[in-house]
Protein backbone atom coordinates (compact mmCIF):
# COMPACT_ATOMS: atom_id res chain seq x y z
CA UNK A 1 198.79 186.96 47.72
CA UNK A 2 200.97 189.79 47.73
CA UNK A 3 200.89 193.67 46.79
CA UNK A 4 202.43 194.96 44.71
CA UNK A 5 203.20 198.68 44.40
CA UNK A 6 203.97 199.31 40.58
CA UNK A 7 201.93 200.75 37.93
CA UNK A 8 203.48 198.25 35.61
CA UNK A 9 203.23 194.66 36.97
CA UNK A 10 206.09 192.83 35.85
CA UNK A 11 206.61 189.43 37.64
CA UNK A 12 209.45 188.87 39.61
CA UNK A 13 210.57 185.39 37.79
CA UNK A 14 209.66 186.51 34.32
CA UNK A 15 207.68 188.46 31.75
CA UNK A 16 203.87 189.35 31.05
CA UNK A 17 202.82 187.87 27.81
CA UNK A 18 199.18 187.29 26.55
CA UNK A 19 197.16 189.83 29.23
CA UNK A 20 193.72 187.65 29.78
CA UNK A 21 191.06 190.54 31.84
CA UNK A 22 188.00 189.54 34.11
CA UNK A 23 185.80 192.07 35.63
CA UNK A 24 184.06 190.59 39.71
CA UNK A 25 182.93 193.02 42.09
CA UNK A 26 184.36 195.85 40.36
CA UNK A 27 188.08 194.12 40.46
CA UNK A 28 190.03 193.59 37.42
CA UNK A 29 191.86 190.43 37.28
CA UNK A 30 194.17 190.23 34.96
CA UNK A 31 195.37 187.01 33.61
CA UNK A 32 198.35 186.89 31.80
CA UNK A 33 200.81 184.35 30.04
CA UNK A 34 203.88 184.03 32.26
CA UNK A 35 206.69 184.21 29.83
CA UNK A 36 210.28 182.62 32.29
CA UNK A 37 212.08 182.64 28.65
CA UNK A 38 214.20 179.29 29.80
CA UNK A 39 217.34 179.19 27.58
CA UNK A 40 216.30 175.54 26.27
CA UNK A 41 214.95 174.69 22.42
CA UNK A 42 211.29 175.12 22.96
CA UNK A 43 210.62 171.23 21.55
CA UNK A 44 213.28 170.43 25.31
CA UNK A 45 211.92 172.72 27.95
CA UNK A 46 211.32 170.88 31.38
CA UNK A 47 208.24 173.05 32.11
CA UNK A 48 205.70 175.02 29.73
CA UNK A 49 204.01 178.70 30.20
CA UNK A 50 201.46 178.85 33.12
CA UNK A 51 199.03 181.84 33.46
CA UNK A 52 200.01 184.07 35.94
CA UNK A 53 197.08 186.91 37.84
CA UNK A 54 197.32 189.94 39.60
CA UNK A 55 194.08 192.15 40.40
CA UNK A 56 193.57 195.73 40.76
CA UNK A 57 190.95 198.15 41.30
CA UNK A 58 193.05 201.18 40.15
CA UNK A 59 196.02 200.02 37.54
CA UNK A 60 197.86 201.60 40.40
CA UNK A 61 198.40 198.76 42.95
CA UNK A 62 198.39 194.92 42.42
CA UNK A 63 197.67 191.82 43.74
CA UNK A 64 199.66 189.09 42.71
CA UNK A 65 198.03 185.91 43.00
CA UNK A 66 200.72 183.58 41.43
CA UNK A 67 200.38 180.94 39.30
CA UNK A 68 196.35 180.68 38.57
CA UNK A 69 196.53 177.80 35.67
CA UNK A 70 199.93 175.53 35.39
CA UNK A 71 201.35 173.50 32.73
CA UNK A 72 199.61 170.26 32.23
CA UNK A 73 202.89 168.72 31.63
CA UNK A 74 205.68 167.54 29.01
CA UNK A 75 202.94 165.13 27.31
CA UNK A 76 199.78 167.40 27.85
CA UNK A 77 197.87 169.28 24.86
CA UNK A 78 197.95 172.27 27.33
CA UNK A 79 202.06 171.93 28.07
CA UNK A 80 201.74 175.46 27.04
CA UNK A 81 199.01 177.68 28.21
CA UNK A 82 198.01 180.51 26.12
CA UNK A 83 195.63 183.24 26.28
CA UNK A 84 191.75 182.71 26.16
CA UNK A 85 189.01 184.21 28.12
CA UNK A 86 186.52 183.87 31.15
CA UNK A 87 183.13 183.84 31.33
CA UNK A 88 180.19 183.33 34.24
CA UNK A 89 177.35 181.27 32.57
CA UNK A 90 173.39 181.19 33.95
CA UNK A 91 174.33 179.10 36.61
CA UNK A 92 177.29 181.06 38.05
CA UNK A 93 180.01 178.63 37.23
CA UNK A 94 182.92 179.98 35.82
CA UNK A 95 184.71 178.97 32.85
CA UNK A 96 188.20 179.63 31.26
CA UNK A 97 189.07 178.74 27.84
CA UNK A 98 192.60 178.95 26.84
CA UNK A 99 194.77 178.04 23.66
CA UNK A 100 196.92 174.21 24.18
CA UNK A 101 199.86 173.92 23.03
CA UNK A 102 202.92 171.53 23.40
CA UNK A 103 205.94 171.50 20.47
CA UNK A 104 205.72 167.63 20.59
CA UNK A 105 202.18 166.89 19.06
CA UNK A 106 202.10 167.94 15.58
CA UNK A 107 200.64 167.23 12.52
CA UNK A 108 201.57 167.55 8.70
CA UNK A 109 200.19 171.26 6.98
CA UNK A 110 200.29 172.51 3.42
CA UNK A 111 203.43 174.74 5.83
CA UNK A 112 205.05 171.74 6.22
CA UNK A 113 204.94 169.96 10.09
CA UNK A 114 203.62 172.28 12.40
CA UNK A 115 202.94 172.33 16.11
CA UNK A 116 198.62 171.28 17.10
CA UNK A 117 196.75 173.96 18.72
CA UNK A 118 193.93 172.67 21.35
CA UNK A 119 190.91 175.02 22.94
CA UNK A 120 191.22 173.74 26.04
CA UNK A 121 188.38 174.84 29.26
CA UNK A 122 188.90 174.60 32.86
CA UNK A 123 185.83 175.57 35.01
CA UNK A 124 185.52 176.98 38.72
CA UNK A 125 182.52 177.32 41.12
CA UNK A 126 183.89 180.57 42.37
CA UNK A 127 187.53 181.09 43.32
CA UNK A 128 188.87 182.89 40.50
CA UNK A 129 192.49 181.48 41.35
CA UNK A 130 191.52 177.45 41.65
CA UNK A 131 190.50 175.97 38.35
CA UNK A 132 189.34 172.03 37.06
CA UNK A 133 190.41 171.19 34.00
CA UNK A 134 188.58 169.06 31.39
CA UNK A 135 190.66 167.38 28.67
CA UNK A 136 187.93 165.63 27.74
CA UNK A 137 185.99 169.18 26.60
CA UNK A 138 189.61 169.44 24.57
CA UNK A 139 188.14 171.40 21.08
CA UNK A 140 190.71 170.90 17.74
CA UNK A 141 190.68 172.63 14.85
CA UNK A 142 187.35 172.11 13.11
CA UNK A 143 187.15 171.41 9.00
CA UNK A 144 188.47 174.43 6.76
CA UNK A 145 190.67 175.75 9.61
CA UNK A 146 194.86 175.50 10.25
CA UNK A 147 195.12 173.09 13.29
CA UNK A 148 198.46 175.11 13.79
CA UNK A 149 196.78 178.39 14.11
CA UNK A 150 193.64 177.59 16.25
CA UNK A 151 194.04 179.80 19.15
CA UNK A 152 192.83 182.87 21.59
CA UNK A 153 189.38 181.63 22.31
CA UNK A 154 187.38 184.48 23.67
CA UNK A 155 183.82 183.77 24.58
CA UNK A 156 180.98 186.03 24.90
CA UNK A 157 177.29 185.94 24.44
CA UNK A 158 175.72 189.01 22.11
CA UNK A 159 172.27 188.76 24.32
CA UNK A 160 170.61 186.28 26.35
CA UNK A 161 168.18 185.29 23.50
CA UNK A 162 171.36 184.17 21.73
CA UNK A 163 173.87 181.22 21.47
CA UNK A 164 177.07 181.78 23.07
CA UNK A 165 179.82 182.20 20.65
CA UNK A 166 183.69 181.55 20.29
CA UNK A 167 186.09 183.57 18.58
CA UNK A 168 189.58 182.22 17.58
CA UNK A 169 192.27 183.75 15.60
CA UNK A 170 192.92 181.11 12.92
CA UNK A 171 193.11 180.94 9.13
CA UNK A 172 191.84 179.41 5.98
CA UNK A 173 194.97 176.68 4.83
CA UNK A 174 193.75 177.17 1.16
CA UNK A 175 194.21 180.61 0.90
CA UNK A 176 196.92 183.35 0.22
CA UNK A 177 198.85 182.40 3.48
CA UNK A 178 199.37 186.21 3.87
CA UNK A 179 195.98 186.60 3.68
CA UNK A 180 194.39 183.86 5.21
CA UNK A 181 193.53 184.97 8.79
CA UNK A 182 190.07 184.86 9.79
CA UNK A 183 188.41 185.52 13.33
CA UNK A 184 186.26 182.36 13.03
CA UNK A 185 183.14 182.21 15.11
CA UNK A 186 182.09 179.24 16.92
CA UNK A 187 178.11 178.75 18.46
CA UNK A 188 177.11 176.90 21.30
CA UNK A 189 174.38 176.10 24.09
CA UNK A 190 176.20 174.62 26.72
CA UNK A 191 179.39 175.96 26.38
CA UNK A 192 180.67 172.39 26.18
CA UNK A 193 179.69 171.72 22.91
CA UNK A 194 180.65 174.10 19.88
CA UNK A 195 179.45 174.02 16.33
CA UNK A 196 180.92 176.28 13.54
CA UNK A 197 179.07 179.71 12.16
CA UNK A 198 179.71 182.43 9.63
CA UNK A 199 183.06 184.15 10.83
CA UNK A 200 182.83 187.23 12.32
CA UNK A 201 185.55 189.08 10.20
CA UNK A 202 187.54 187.77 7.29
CA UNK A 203 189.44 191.18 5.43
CA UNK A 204 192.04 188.86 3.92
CA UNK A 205 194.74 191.13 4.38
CA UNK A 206 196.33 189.46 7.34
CA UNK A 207 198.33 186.15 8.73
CA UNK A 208 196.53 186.51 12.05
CA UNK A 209 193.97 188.09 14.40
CA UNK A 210 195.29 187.58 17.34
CA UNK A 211 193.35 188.24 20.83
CA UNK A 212 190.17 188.56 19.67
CA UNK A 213 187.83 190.76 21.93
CA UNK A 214 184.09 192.49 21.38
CA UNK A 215 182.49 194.11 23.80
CA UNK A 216 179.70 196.70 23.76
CA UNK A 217 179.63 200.30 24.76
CA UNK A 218 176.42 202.31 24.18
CA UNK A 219 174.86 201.90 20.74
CA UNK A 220 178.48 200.73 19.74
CA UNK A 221 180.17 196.95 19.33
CA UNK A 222 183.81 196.93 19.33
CA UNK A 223 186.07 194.10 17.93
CA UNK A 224 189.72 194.61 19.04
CA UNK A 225 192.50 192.33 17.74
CA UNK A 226 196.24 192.49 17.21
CA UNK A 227 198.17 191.51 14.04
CA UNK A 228 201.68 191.07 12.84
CA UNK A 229 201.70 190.65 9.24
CA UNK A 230 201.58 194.46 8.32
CA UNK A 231 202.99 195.95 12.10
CA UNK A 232 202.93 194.47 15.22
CA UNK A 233 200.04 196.45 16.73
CA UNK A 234 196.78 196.34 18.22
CA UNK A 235 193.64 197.50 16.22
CA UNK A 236 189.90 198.06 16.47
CA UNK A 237 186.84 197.79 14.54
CA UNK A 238 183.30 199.54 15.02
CA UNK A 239 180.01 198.22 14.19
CA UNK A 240 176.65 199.59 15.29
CA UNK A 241 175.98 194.88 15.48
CA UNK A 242 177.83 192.48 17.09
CA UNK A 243 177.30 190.88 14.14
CA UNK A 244 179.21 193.69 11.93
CA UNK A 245 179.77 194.91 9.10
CA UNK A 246 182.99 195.91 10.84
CA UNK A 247 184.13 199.46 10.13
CA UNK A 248 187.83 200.55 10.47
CA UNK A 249 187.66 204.65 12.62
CA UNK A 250 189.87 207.31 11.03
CA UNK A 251 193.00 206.13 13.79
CA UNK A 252 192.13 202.27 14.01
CA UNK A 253 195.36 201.56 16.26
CA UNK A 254 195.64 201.96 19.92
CA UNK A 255 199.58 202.17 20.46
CA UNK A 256 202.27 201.34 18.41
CA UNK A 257 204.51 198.29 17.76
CA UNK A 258 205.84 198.48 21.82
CA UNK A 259 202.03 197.99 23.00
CA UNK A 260 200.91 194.58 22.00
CA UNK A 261 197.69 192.10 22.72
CA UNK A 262 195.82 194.30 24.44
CA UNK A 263 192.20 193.10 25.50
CA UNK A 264 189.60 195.01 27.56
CA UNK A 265 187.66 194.72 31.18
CA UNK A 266 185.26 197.59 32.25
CA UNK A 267 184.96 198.95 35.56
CA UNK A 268 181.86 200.60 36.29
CA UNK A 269 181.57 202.88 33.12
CA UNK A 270 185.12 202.88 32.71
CA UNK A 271 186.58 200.78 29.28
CA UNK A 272 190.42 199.69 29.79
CA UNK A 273 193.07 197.97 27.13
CA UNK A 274 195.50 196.05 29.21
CA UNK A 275 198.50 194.73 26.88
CA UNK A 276 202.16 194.15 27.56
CA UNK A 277 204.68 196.58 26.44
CA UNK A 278 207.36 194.64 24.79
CA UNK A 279 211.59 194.41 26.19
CA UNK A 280 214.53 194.57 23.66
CA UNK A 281 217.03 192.13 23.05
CA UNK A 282 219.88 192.78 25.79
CA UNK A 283 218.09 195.44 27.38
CA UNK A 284 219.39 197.83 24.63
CA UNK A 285 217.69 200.83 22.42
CA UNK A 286 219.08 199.44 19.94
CA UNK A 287 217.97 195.88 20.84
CA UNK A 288 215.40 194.00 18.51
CA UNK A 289 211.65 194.07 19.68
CA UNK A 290 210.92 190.78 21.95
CA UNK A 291 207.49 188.73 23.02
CA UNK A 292 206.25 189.52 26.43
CA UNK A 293 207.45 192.52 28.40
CA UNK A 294 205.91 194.56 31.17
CA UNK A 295 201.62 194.70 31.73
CA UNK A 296 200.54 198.90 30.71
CA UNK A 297 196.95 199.70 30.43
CA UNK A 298 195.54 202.62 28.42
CA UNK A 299 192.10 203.87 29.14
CA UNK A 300 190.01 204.22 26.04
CA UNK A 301 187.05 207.37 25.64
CA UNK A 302 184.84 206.98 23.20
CA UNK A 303 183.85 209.70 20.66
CA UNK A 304 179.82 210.44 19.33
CA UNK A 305 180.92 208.85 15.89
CA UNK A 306 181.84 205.71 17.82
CA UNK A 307 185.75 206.07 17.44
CA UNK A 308 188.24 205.85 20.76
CA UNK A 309 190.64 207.86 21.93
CA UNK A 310 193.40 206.73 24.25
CA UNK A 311 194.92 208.43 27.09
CA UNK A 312 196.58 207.27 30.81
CA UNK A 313 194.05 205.69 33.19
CA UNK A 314 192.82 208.67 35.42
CA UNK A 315 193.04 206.49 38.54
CA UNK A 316 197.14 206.42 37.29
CA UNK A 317 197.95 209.51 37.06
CA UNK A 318 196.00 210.53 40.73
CA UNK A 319 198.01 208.73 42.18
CA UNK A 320 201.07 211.14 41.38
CA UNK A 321 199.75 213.78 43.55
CA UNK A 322 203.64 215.48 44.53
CA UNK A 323 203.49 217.92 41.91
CA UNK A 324 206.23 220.22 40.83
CA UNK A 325 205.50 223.36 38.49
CA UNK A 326 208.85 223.68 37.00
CA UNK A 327 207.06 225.94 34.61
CA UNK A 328 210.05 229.01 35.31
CA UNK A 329 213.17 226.02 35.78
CA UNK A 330 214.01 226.22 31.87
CA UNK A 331 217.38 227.56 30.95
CA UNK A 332 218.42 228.24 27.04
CA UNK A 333 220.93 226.31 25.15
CA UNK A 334 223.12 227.06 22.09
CA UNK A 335 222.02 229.97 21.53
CA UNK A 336 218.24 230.17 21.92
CA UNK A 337 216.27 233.25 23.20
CA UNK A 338 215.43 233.48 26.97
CA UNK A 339 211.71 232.79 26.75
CA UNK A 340 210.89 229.41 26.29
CA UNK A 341 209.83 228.66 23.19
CA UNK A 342 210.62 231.70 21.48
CA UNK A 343 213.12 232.58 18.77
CA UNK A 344 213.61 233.15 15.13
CA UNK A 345 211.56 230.86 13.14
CA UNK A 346 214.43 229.16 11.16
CA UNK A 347 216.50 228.00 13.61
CA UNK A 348 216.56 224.99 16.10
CA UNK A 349 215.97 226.51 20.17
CA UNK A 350 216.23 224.15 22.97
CA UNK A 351 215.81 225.19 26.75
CA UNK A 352 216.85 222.50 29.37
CA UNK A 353 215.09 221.60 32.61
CA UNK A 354 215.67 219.98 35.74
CA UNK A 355 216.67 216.62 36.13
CA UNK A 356 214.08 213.89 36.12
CA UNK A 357 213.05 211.28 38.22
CA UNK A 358 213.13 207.47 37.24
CA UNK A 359 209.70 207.55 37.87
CA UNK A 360 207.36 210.12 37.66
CA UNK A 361 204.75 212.07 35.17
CA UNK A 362 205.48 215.04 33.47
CA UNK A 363 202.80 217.13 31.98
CA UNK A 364 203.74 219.95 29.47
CA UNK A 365 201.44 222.52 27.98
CA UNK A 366 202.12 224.53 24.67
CA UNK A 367 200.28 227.17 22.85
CA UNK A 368 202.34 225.96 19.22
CA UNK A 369 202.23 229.42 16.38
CA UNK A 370 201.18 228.59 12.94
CA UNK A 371 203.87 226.78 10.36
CA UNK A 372 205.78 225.22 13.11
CA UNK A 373 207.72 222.42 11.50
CA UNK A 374 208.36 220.37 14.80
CA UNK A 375 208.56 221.09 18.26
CA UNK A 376 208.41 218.55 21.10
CA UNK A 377 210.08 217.01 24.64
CA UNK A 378 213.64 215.65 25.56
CA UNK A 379 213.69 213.45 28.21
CA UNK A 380 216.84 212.05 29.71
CA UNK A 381 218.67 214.63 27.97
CA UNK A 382 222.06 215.51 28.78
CA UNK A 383 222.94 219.12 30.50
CA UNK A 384 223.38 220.85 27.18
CA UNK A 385 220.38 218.84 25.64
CA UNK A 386 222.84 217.33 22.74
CA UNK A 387 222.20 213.77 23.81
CA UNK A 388 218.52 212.08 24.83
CA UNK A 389 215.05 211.19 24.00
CA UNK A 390 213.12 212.75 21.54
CA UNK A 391 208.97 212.91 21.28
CA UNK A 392 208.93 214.87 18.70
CA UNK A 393 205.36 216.03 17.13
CA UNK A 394 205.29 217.45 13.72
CA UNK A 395 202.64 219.46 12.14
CA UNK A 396 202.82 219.61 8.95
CA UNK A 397 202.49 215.58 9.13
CA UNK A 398 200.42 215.38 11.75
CA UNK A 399 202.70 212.63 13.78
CA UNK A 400 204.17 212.10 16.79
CA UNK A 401 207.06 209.89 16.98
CA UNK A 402 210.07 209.00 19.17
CA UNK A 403 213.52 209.59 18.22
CA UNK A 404 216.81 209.95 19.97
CA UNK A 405 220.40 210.82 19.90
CA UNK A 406 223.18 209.68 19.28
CA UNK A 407 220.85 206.73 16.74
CA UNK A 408 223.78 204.81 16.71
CA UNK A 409 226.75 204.63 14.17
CA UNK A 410 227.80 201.90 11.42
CA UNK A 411 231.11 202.74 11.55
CA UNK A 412 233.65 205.22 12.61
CA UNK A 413 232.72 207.92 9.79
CA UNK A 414 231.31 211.36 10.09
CA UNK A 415 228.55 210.28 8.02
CA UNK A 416 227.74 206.48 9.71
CA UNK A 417 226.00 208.07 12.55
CA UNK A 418 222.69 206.53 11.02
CA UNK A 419 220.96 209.94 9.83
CA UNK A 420 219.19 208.23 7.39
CA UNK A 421 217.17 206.62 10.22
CA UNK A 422 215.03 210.15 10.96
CA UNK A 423 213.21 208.21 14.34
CA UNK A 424 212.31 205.13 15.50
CA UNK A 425 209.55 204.01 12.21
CA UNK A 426 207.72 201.19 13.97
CA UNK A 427 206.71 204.42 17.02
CA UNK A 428 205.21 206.58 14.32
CA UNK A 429 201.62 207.56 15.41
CA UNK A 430 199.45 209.82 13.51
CA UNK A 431 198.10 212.67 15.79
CA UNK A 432 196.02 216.15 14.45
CA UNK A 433 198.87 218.83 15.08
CA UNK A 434 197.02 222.80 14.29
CA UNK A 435 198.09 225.67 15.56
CA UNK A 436 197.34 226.51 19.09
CA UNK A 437 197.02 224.50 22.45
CA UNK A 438 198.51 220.82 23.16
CA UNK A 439 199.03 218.25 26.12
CA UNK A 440 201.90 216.05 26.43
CA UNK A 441 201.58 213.85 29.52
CA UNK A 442 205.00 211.47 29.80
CA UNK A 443 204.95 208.59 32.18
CA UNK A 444 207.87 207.48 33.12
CA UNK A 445 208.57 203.97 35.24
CA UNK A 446 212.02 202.72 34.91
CA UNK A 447 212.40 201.70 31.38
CA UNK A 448 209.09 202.17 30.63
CA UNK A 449 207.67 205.50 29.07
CA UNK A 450 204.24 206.41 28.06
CA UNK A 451 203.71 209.31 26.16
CA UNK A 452 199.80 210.60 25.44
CA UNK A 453 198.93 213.93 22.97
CA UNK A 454 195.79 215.40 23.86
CA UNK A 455 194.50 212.62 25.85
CA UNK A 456 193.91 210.78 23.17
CA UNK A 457 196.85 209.27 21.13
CA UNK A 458 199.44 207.48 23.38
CA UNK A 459 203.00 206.18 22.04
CA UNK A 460 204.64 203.72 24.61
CA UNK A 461 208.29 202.51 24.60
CA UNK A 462 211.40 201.42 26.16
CA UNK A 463 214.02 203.76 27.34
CA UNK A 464 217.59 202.08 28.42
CA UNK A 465 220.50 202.99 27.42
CA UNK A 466 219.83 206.83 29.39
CA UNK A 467 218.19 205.68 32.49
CA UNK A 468 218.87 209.49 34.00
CA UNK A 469 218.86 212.95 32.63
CA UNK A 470 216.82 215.71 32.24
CA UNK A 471 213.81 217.23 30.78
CA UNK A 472 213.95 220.05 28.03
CA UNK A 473 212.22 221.14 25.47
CA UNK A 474 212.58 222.29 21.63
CA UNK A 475 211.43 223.78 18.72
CA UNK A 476 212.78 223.52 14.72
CA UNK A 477 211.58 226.12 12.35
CA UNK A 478 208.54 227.42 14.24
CA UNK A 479 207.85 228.88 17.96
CA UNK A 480 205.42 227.99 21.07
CA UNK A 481 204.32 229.77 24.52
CA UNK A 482 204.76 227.31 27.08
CA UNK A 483 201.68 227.47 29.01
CA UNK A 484 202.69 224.94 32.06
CA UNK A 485 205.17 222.20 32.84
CA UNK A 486 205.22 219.66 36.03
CA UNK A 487 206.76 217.24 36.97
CA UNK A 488 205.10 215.00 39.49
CA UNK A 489 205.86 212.04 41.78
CA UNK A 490 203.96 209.47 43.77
C-alpha cells in the first residue's frame, strides 16, 4: 500500500477508467478500471483490464492498493473487468459485481457479431482488497435485452422490507438502436439469484446509460448515469421514489464532455461524484477526446427543490492553505485603464498577473456592471495576455465556456486561424450570469484544470500545449470591480 500525494490519482502504469466508490469506516475506496492502453488489437492482447483501488478520507491523499480484481484470463468471461458495484448484505459478506468481457466470445446480433457481456460477482468476508470469484453465479443477458450491451451492474436495496435490485445499462435489440437504452432493473433475495422487473428508466432517447447509480439524500432519490449518444457527459435524475417517475432539474449535467462516469460514495453527510477526467490524443489541445484519464471528484450540494449544485470538495481546497492575495499584482495591457476591470464599455481591457504555479488554486472575485457582454480569466497567458486559456463567462447567454488562443490554423492564411470555432463546444456549461457578485475558483494540477462558478457549476479540462504562464483577467464590452484574487498553494 502506498500514499500517494495527488489530488488527482492517476496510476503510475496507466489510466483511471470506470471509477467504482465504496464507503467503510468513513473511507472512500475507490475502485476503478485500470486502463494500460497496450498497443495490440483488442481481440490479441496478452492481458485484459483489472480493477485498480486507492482510498481516501479527504480526495486529498491516496492510498493505492494495487490491483484489487485481475483478469481472469485470455479464455475467461471476465478477461476484461469492467465497472460494477459493492455491496455488504445482512450477513456482512461483501459482494462485487462487475461487467465480463473478453473480445473472443461472441454471439450473432441484429448489429451484426458482437462481443458477450457477463455480470460477473466475486464475494469477500472482509478485506476489501482480496476477492473470490464465482463463475458459476456468471448472469447473461436475460430475454428482451442486447447480450452485447449488458453491463455496469450496480446493486442496491431501496429498504430492508424490499428485494435487492440490479441495475444495468443495456438496451432493447428491437428498438430504434438510437433509442434503445434502458436502465433495466433486476430483483433478487439472495443476491445470487436475479429475476427481471419493470425497468427503472426507459426515455428512449439514448444508446446507453452507462454507470448507473441511485442513492438517497433526504426526502430525495437520485439516479445518476452517463451517456454518449447526444454528449459524452454525466447526468442526473430526481424523484421524490426510488421507484421514479424520474424528473430531469433545470441543469441535469454535472461537468462537461472532459468529466465522464462519475458515480457517488457519501462520507458522513457529505455526497461526492468521483469520475475520470478524460486525456487527448498525443497529449495535445488539439488532440481528440480519449477513454480513461485522470480520477477528479466534485462534491455535489443539494438545493430545497431537490436539484445539485457542484463545486470542489471542501476537504480539496483546505488543503491549499499558502495563500497569496495578488489582489493589487495586476498590470494593464493594450491599452486598458489602470483599475482592474474598468474602462470604456466597448472595448476589450485585459490586465495581466503574476505567473502561475503548475499547481495551485486560484480564487477570483468580481462585482460584474449590468450589460457586460463577457468578462472572464486567462490562465497560462503569455506576458502581454495575447496567447492562453480562456474561461470565459457570458451574460447575456448565461454560459461559461473554455476557449483559447491561438485555436489553431488550417492553413497558412490570415483567415485559417479557425475563428469560426468561437471555444471549445463540447466545454459549454450553462451558468446564471446577472449583474453583480461572482466566484471563480480554478484548480490547477498539471494538465488538469477545474474551473467552478459560484460553487455550483464546475467545467473541467485538459490544459497542454501552455503548461506555464500567467494569470490575467478581461473584460469585452462591459466592466467589473475586482473584489479579491489569490492564488494559493499546498
Amino acid at each position: 500500500m502506498t500514499a500517494v500525494p495527488s489530488t488527482h490519482f492517476r496510476p503510475p502504469n496507466g489510466f483511471v477508467g470506470d471509477v467504482i466508490p465504496f464507503e467503510q469506516d468513513g473511507r472512500a475506496w475507490l475502485y476503478y478500471l485500470l486502463d494500460e492502453r497496450p498497443e495490440a488489437a483488442p481481440v490479441d492482447r496478452p492481458t485484459g483490464m483489472p480493477w485498480g483501488a486507492v482510498s481516501t478520507t479527504d480526495f486529498v491523499t491516496f492510498e493505492d492498493h494495487g490491483v484489487v480484481l485481475p483478469s481472469g484470463g485470455p479464455d475467461a468471461g471476465d478477461f476484461d473487468c469492467y465497472t460494477g458495484s459493492v455491496v455488504r448484505d445482512d450477513t456482512g459478506l461483501l459482494h462485487l459485481f462487475s461487467t465480463g468481457h473478453n473480445p473472443r466470445i461472441t454471439t450473432e446480433t441484429a448489429l451484426g457479431r458482437k462481443d458477450v457481456q457477463v455480470v460477473c460477482h466475486a464475494t469477500s468476508d472482509g478485506d476489501l482488497t482480496a476477492w473470490t470469484k464465482h463463475p458459476e453465479w456468471d448472469l447473461p443477458a436475460l430475454p428482451g435485452y442486447a447480450p452485447e450491451d449488458w453491463r455496469d451492474p450496480f446493486v442496491f436495496r431501496p429498504s430492508h422490507d424490499r428485494p435487492w435490485q440490479m441495475l444495468l445499462a443495456t438496451r432493447r435489440p428491437d428498438e430504434p438502436y438510437r433509442r434503445s437504452g434502458v436502465v433495466a432493473r433486476l430483483e433478487s433475495d439472495d443476491l445470487v439469484t436475479w429475476r427481471d422487473a419493470e425497468p427503472l428508466w426507459a426515455p428512449h432517447r439514448f444508446i446507453a446509460h452507462e454507470c448507473p447509480d441511485v442513492f438517497r439524500w433526504g426526502d430525495w432519490w437520485y439516479l445518476v448515469y452517463s451517456e454518449f449518444s447526444d454528449a459524452f457527459c454525466t447526468r442526473y435524475r430526481i424523484a421524490r421514489s426510488p421507484d421514479g417517475p424520474w424528473l430531469a432539474p433545470a441543469n441535469d449535467t454535472v461537468d462537461g464532455r472532459a468529466f465522464y462516469a462519475a458515480k457517488t460514495v457519501a462520507l458522513g453527510a457529505d455526497r461526492f461524484f468521483v469520475g475520470w477526467i478524460a486525456t487527448k490524443d498525443g497529449q495535445r489541445d488539439a488532440g481528440a477526446w480519449q477513454w480513461a484519464g485522470t480520477m477528479a471528484t466534485l462534491q455535489a450540494h443539494q438545493r430545497p427543490d431537490g436539484s445539485l449544485r457542484f463545486d470542489l470538495p471542501r476537504t480539496v481546497t483546505a488543503a491549499y492553505t499558502d495563500e497569496v492575495d495578488v489582489t493589487a499584482d495586476f498590470t494593464p495591457r493594450n491599452g486598458a485603464a489602470a483599475t482592474v476591470g474598468g474602462g470604456a464599455t466597448s472595448r476589450s481591457s485585459c490586465w495581466v498577473g503574476p505567473e502561475l504555479p503548475v499547481e495551485a488554486l486560484v480564487t477570483v472575485e468580481l462585482d460584474v456592471a449590468p450589460d457586460t457582454r463577457s468578462y472572464g480569466v486567462l490562465l497560462r497567458t503569455s506576458d502581454d495576455g495575447e496567447a492562453g486559456y480562456v474561461l470565459r463567462l457570458e451574460p447575456d447567454r448565461d454560459r461559461l465556456v473554455l476557449d483559447r488562443w491561438p485555436r489553431g490554423t488550417t492553413g497558412g492564411e490570415q483567415w485559417q486561424i479557425l475563428g469560426d470555432v468561437p471555444h471549445a463546444v463540447e466545454l459549454e456549461r450553462a451558468v446564471p450570469l446577472t449583474p453583480g457578485r461572482h466566484r471563480i475558483d480554478v484548480h490547477l494540477d498539471g494538465d488538469v484544470c477545474v474551473a467552478v462558478v459560484d460553487g455550483a457549476v464546475a467545467l473541467s479540462t485538459r490544459l497542454y500545449d501552455r503548461p506555464s504562464g500567467r494569470l490575467a483577467l478581461f473584460a469585452q464590452d462591459g466592466a467589473f470591480t475586482l473584489e479579491r484574487a489569490t492564488v494559493s498553494t499546498r
